[in-house]
PDB file of N, CA and C in Angstrom:
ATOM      1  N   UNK A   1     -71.453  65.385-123.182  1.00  0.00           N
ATOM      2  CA  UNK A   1     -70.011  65.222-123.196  1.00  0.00           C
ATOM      3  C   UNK A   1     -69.382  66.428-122.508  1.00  0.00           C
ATOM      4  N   UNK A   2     -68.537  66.048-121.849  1.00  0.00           N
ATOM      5  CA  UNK A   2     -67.557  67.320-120.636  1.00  0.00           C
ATOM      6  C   UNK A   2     -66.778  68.211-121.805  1.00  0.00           C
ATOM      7  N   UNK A   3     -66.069  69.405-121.190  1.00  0.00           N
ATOM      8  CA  UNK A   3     -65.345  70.249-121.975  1.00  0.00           C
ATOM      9  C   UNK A   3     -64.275  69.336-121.769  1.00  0.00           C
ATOM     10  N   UNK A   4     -63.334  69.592-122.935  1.00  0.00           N
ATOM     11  CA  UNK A   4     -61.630  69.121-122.693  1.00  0.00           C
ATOM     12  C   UNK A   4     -61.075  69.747-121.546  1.00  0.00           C
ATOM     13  N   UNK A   5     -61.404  71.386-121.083  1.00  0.00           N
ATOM     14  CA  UNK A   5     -61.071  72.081-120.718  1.00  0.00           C
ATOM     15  C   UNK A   5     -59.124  72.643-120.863  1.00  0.00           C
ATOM     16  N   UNK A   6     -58.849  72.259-122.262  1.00  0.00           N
ATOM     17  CA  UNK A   6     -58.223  72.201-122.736  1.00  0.00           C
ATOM     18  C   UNK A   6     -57.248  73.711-122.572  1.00  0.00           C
ATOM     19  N   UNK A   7     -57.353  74.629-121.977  1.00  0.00           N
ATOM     20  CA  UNK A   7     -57.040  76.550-121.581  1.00  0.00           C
ATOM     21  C   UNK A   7     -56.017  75.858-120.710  1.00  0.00           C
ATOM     22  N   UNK A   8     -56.562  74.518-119.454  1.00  0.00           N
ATOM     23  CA  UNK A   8     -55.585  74.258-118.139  1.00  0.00           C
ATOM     24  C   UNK A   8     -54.181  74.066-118.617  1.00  0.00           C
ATOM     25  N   UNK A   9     -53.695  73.118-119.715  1.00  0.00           N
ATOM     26  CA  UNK A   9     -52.852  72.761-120.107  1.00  0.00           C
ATOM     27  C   UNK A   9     -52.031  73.586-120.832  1.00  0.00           C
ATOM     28  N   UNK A  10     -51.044  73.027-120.823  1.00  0.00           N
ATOM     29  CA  UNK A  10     -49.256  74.342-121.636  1.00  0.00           C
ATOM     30  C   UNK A  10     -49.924  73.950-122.993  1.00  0.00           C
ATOM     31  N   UNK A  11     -49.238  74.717-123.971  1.00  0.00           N
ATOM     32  CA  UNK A  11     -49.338  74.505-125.506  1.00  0.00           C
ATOM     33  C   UNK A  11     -48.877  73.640-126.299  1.00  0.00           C
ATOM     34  N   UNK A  12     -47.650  73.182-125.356  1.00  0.00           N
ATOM     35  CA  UNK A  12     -46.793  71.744-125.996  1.00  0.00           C
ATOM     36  C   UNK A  12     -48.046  70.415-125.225  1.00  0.00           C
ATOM     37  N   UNK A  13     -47.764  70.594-124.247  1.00  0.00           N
ATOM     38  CA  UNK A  13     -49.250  69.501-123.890  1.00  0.00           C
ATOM     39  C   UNK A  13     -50.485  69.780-124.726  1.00  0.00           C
ATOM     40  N   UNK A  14     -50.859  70.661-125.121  1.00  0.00           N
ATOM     41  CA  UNK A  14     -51.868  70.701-126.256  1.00  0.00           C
ATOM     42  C   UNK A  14     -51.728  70.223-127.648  1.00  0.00           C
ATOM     43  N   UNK A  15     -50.252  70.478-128.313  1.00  0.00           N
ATOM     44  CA  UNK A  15     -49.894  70.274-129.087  1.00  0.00           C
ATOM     45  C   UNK A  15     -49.454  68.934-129.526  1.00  0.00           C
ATOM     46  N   UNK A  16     -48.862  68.146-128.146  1.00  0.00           N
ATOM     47  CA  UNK A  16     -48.742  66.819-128.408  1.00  0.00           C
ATOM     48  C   UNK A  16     -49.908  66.527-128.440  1.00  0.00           C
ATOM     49  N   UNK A  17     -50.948  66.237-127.652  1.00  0.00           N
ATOM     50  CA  UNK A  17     -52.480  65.605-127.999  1.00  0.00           C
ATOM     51  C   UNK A  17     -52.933  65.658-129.011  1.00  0.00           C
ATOM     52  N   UNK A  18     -52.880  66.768-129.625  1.00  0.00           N
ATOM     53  CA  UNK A  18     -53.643  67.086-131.391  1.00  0.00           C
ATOM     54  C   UNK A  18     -52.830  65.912-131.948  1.00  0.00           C
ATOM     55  N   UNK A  19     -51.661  65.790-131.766  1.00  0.00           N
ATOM     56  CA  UNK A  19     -50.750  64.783-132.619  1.00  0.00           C
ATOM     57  C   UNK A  19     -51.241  63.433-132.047  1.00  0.00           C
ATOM     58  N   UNK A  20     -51.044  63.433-131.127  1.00  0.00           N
ATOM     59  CA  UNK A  20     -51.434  61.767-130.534  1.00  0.00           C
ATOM     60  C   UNK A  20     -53.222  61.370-130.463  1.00  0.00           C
ATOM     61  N   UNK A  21     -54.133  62.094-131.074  1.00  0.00           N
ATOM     62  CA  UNK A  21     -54.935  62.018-131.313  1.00  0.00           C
ATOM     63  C   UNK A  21     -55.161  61.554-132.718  1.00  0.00           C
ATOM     64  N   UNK A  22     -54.598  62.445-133.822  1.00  0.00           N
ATOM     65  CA  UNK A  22     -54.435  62.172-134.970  1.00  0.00           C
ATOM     66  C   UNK A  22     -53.956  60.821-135.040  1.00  0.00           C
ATOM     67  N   UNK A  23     -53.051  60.122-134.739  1.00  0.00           N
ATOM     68  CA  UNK A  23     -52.272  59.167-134.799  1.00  0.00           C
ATOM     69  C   UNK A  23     -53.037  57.874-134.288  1.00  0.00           C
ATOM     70  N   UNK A  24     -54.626  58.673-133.545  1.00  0.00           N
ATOM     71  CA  UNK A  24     -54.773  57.241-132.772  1.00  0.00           C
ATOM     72  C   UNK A  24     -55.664  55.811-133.503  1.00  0.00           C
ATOM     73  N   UNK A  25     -55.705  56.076-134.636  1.00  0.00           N
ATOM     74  CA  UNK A  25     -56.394  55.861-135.415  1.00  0.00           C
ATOM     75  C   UNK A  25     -55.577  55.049-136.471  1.00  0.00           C
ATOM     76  N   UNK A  26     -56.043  53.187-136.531  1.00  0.00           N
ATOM     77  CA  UNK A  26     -54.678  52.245-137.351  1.00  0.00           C
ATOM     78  C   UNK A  26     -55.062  52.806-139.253  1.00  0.00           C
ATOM     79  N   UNK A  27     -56.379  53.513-139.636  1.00  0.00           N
ATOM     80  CA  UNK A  27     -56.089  53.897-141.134  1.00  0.00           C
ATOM     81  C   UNK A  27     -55.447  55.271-141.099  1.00  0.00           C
ATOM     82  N   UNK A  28     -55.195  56.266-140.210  1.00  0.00           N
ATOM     83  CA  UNK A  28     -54.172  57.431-140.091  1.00  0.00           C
ATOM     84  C   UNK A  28     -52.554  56.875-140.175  1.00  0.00           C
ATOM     85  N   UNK A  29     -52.565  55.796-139.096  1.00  0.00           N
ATOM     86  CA  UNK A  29     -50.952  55.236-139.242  1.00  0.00           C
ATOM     87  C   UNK A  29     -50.670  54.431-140.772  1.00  0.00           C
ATOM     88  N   UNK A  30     -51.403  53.766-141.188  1.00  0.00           N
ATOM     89  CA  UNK A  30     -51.682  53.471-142.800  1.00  0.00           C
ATOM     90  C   UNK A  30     -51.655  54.330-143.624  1.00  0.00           C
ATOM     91  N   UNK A  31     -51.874  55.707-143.605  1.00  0.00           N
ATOM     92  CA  UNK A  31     -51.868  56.326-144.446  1.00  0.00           C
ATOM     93  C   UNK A  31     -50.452  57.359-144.040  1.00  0.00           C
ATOM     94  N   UNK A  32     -49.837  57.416-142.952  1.00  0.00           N
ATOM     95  CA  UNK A  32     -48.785  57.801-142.537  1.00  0.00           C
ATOM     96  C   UNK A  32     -47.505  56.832-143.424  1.00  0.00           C
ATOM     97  N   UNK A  33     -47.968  55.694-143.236  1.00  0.00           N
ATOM     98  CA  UNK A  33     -46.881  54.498-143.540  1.00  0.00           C
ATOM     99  C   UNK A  33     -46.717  54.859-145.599  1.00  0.00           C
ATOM    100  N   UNK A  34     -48.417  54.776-145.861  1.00  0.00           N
ATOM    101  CA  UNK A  34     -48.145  54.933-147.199  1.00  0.00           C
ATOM    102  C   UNK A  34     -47.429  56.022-148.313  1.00  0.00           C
ATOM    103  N   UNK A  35     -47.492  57.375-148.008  1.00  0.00           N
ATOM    104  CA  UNK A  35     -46.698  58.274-147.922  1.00  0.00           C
ATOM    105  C   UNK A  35     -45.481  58.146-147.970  1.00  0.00           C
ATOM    106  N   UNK A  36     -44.987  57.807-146.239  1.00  0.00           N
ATOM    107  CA  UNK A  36     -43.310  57.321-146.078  1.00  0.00           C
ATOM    108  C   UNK A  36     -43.103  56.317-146.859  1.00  0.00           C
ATOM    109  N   UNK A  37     -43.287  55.544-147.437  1.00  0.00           N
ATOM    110  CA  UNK A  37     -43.449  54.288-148.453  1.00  0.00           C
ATOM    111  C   UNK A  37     -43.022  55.414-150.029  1.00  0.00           C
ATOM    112  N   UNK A  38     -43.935  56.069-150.465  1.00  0.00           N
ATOM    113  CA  UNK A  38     -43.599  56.709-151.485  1.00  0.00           C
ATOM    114  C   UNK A  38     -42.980  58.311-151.831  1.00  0.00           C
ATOM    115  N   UNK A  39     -42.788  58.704-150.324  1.00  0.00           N
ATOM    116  CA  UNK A  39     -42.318  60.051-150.373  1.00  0.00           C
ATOM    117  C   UNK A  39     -43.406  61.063-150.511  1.00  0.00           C
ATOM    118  N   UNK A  40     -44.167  60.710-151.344  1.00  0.00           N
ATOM    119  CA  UNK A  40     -45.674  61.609-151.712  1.00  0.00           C
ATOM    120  C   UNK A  40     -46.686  61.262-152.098  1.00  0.00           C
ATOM    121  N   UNK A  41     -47.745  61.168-152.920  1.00  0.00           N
ATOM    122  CA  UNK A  41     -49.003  60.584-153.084  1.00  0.00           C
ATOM    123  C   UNK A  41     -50.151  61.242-153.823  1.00  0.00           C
ATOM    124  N   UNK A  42     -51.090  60.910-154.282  1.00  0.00           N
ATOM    125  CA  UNK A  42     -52.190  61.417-154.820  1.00  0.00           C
ATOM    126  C   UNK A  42     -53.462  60.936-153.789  1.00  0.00           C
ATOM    127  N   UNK A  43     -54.459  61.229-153.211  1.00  0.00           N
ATOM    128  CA  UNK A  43     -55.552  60.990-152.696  1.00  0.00           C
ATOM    129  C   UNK A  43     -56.127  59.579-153.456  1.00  0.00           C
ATOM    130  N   UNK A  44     -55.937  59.492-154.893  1.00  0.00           N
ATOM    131  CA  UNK A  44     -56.941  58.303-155.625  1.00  0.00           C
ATOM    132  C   UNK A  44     -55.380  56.996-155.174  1.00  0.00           C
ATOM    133  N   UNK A  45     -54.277  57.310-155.067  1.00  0.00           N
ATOM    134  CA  UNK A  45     -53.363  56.788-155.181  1.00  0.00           C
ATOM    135  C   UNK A  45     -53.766  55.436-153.332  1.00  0.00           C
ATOM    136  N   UNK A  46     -53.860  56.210-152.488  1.00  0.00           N
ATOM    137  CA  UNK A  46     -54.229  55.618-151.049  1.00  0.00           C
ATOM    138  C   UNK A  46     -55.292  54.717-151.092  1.00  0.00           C
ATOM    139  N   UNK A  47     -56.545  55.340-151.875  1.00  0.00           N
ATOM    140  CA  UNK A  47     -57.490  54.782-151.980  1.00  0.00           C
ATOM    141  C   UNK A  47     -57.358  53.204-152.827  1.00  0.00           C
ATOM    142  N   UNK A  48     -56.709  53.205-153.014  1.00  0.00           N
ATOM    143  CA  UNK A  48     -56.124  51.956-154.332  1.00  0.00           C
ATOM    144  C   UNK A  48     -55.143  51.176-153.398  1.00  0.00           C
ATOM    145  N   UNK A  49     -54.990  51.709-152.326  1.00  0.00           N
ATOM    146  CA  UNK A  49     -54.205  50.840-151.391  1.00  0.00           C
ATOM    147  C   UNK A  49     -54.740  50.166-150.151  1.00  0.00           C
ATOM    148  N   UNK A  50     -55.433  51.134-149.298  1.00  0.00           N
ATOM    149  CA  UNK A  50     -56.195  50.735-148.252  1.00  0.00           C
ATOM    150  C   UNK A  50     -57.736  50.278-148.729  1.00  0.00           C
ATOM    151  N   UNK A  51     -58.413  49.571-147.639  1.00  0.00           N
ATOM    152  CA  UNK A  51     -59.217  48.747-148.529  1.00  0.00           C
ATOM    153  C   UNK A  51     -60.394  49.873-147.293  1.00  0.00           C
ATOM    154  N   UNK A  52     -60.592  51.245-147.858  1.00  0.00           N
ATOM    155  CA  UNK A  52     -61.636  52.109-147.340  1.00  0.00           C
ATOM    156  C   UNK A  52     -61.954  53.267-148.647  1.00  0.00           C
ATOM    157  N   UNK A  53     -63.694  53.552-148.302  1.00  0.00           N
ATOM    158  CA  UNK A  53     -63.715  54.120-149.520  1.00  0.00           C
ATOM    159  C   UNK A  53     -62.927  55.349-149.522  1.00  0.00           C
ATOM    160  N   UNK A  54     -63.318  56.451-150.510  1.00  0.00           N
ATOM    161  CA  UNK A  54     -62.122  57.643-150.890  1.00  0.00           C
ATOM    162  C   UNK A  54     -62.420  58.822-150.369  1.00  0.00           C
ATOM    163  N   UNK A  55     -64.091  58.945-149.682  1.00  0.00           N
ATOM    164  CA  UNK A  55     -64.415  59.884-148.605  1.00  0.00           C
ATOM    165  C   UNK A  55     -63.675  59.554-147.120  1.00  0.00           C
ATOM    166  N   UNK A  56     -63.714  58.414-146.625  1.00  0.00           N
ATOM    167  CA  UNK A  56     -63.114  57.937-145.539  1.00  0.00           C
ATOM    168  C   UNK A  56     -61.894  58.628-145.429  1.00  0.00           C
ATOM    169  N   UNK A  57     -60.858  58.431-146.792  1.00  0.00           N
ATOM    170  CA  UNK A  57     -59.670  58.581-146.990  1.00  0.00           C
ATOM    171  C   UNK A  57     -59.221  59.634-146.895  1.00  0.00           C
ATOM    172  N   UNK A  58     -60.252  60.544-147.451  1.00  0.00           N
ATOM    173  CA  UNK A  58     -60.882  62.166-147.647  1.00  0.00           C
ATOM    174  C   UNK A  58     -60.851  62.471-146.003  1.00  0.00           C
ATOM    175  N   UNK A  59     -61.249  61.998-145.362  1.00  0.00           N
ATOM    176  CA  UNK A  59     -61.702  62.215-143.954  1.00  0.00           C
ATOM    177  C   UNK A  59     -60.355  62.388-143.255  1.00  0.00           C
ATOM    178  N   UNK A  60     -59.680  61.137-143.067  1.00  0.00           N
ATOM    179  CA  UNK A  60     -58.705  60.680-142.620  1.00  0.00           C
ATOM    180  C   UNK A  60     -57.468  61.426-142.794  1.00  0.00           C
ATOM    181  N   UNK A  61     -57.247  61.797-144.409  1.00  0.00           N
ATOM    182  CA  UNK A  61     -56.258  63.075-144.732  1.00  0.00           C
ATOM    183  C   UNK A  61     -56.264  64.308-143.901  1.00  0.00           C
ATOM    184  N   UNK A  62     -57.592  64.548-143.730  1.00  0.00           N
ATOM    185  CA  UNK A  62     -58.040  65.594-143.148  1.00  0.00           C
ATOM    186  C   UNK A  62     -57.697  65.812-142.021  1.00  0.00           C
ATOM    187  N   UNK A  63     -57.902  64.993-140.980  1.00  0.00           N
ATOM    188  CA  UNK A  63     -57.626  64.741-139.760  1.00  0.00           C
ATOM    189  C   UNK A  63     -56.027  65.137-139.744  1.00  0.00           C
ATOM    190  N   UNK A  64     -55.627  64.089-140.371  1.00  0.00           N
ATOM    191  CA  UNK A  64     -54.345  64.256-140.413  1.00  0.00           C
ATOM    192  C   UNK A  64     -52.850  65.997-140.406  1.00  0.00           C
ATOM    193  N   UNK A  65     -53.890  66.620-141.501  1.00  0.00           N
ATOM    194  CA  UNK A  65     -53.525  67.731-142.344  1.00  0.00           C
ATOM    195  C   UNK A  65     -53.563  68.702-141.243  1.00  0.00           C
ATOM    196  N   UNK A  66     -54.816  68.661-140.525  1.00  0.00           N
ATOM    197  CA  UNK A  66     -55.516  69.927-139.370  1.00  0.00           C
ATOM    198  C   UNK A  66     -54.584  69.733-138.039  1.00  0.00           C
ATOM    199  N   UNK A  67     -54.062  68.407-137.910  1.00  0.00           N
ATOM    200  CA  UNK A  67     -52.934  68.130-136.395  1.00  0.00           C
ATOM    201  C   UNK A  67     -51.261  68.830-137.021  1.00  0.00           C
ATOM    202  N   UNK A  68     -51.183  68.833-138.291  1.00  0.00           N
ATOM    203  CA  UNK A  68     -50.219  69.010-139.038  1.00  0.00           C
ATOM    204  C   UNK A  68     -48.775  67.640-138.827  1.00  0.00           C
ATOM    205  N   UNK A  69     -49.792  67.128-139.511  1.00  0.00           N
ATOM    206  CA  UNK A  69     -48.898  65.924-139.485  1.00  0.00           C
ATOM    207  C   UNK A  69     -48.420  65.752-140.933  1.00  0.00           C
ATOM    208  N   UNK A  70     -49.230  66.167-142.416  1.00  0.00           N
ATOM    209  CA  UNK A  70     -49.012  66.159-143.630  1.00  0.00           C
ATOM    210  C   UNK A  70     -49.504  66.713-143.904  1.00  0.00           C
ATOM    211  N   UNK A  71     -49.024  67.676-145.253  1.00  0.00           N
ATOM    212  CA  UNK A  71     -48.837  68.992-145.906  1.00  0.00           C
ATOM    213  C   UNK A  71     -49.554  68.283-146.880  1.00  0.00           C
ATOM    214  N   UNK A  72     -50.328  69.316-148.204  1.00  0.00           N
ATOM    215  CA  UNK A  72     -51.021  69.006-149.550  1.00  0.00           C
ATOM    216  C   UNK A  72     -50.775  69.616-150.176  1.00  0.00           C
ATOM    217  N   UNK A  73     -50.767  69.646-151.106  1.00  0.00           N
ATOM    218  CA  UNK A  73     -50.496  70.759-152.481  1.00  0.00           C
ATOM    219  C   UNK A  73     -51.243  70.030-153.949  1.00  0.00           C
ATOM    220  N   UNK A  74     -51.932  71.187-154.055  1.00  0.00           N
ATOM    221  CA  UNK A  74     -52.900  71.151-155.267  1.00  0.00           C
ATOM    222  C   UNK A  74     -52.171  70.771-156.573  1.00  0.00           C
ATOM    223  N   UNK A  75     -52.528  69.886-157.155  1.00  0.00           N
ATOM    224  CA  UNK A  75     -51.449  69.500-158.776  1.00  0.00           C
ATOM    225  C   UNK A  75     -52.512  69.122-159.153  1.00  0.00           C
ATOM    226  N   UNK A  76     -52.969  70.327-160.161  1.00  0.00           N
ATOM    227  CA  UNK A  76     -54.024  69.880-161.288  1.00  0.00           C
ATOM    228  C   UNK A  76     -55.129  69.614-160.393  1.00  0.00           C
ATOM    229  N   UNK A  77     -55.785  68.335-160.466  1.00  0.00           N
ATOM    230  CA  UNK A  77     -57.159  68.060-160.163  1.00  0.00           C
ATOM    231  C   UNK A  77     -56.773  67.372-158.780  1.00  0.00           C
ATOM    232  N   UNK A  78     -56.218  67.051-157.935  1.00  0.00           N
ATOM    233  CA  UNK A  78     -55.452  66.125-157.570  1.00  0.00           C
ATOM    234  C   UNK A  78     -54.528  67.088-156.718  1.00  0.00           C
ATOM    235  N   UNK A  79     -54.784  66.923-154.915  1.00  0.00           N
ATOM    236  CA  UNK A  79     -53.580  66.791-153.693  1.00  0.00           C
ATOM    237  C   UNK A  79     -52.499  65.704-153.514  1.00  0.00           C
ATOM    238  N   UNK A  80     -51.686  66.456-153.774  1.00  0.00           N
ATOM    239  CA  UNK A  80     -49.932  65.539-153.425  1.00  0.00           C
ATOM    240  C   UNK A  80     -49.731  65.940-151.900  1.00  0.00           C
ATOM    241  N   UNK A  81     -49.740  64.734-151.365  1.00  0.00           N
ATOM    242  CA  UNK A  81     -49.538  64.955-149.954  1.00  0.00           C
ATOM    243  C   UNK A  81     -47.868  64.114-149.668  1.00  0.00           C
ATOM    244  N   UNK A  82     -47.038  64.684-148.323  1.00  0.00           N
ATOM    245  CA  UNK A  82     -46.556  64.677-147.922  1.00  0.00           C
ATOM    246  C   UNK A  82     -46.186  64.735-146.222  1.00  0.00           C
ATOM    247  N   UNK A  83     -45.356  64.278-145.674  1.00  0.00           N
ATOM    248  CA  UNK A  83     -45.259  64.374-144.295  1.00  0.00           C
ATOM    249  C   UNK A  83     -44.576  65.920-143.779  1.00  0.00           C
ATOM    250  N   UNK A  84     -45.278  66.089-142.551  1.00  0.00           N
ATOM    251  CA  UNK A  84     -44.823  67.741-142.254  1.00  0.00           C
ATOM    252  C   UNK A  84     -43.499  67.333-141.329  1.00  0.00           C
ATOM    253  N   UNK A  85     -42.665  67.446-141.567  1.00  0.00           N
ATOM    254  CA  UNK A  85     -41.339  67.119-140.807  1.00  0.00           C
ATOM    255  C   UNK A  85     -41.201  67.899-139.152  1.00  0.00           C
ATOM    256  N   UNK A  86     -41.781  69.006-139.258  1.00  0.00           N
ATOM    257  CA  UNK A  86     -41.647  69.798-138.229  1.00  0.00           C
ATOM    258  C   UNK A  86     -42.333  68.986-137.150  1.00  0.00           C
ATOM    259  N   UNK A  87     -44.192  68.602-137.367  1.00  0.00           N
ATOM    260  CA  UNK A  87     -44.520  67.619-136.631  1.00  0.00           C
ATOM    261  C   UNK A  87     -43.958  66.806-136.092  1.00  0.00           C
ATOM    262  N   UNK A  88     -43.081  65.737-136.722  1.00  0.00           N
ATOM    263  CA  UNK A  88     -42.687  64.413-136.597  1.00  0.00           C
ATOM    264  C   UNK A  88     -41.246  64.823-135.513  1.00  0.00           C
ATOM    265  N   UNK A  89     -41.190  65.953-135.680  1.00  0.00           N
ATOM    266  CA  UNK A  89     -39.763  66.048-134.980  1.00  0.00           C
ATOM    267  C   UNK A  89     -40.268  66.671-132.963  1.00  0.00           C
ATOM    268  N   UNK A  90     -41.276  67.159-133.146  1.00  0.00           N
ATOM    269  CA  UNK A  90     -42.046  67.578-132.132  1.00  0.00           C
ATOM    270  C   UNK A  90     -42.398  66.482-131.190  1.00  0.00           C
ATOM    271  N   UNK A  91     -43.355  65.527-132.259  1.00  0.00           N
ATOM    272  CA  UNK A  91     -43.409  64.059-131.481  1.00  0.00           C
ATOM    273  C   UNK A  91     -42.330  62.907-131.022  1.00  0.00           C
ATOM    274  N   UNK A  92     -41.419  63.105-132.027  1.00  0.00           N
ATOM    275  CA  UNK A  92     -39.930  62.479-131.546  1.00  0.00           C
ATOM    276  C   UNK A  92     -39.472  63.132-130.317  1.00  0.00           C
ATOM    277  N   UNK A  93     -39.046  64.200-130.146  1.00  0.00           N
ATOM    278  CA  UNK A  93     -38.698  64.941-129.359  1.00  0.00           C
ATOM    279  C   UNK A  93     -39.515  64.731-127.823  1.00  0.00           C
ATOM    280  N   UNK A  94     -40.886  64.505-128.059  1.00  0.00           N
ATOM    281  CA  UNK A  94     -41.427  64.422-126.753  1.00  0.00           C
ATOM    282  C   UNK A  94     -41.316  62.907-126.214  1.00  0.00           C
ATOM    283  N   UNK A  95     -41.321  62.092-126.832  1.00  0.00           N
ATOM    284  CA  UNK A  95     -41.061  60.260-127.261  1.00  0.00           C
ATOM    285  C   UNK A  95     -39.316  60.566-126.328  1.00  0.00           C
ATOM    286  N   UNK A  96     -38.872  61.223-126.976  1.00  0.00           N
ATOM    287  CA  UNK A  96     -36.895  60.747-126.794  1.00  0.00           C
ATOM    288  C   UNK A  96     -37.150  61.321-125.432  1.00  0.00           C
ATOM    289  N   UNK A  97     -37.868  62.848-124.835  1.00  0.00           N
ATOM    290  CA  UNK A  97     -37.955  63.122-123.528  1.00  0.00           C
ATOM    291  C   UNK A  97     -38.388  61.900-122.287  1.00  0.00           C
ATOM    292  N   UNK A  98     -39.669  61.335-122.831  1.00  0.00           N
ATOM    293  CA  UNK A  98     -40.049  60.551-121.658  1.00  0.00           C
ATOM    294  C   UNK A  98     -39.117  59.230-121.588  1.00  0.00           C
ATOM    295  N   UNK A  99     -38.237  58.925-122.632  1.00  0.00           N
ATOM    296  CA  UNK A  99     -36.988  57.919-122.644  1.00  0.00           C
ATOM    297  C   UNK A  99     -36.105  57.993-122.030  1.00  0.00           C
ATOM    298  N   UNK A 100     -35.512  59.323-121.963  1.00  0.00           N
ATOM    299  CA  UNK A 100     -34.258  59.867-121.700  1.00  0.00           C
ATOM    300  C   UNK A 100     -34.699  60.266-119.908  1.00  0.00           C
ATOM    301  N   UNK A 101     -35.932  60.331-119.328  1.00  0.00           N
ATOM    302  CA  UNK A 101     -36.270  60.399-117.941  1.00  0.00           C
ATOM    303  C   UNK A 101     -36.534  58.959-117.461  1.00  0.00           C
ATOM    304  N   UNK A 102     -37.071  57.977-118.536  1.00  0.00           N
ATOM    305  CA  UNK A 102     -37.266  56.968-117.317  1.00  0.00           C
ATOM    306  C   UNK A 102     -35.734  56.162-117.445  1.00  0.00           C
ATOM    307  N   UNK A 103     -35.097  56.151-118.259  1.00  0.00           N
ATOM    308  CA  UNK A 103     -33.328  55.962-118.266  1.00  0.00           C
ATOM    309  C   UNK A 103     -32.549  56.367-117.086  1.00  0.00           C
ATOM    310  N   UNK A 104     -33.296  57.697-116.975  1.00  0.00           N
ATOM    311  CA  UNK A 104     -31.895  57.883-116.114  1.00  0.00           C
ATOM    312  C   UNK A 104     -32.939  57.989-114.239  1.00  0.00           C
ATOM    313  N   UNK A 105     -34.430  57.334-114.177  1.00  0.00           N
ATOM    314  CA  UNK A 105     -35.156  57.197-113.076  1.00  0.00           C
ATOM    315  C   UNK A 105     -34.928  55.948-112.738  1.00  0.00           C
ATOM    316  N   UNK A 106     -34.913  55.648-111.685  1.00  0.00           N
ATOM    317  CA  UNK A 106     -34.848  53.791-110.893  1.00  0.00           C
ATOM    318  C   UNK A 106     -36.170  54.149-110.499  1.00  0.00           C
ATOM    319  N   UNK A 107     -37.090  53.468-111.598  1.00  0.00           N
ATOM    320  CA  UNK A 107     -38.428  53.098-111.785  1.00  0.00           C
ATOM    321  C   UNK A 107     -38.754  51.795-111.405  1.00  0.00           C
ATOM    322  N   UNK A 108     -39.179  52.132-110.087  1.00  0.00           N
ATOM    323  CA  UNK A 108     -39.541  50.986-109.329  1.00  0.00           C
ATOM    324  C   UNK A 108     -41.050  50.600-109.258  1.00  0.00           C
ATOM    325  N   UNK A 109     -41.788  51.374-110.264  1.00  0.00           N
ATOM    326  CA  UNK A 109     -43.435  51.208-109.283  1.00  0.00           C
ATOM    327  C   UNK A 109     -43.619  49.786-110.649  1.00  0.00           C
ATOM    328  N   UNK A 110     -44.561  49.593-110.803  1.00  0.00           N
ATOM    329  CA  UNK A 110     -45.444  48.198-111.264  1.00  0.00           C
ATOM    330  C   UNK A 110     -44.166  46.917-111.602  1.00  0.00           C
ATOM    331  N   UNK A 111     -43.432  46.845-110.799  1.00  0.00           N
ATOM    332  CA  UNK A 111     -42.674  45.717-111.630  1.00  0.00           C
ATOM    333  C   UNK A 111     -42.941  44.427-111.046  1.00  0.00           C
TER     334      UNK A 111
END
């Protein structure tokens, strides 16, 4: 497998990828959705929802947590997870950019 060579690229181009990587995945957006659904969560709580076991889920949090897409906090035996707002506003922000350029481009190529 090749390097990413990941040094070439700016930090916001790095930074969106970690995110759009995280994301690329339909039990990450499931577990994104479930969260926004309840505001917060328990790890056994997801598992009781999506139909994957609770290491998977374990996995998947993970992924999630390391792009900083959702925050955890230890309660008792048991992570309460949440969405990292700062993320979501990063990825909006780059989403509303490539909107707000092909809006105002007379984008003529594949039509």
């Amino acid at each position: 497998m090749g390097a990413s060579k990941t040094e070439y690229f700016t930090e916001k181009e790095n930074g969106i990828a970690i995110l759009a990587k995280a994301l690329g995945h339909p039990a990450r957006v499931a577990i994104i959705n479930y969260i926004l659904k309840y505001d917060q969560c328990i790890c056994g709580d997801i598992v009781n929802e999506l139909p994957l076991s609770q290491p998977t889920i374990s996995q998947h949090l993970k992924e999630l947590k390391q792009a900083g897409l959702i925050k955890g906090e230890i309660e008792g035996n048991s992570i309460c997870y949440c969405i990292d707002e700062k993320s979501i506003v990063k990825l909006s922000d780059y989403i509303n950019q490539i909107h707000s350029k092909l809006q105002t481009k007379k984008n003529t190529c594949c039509k």
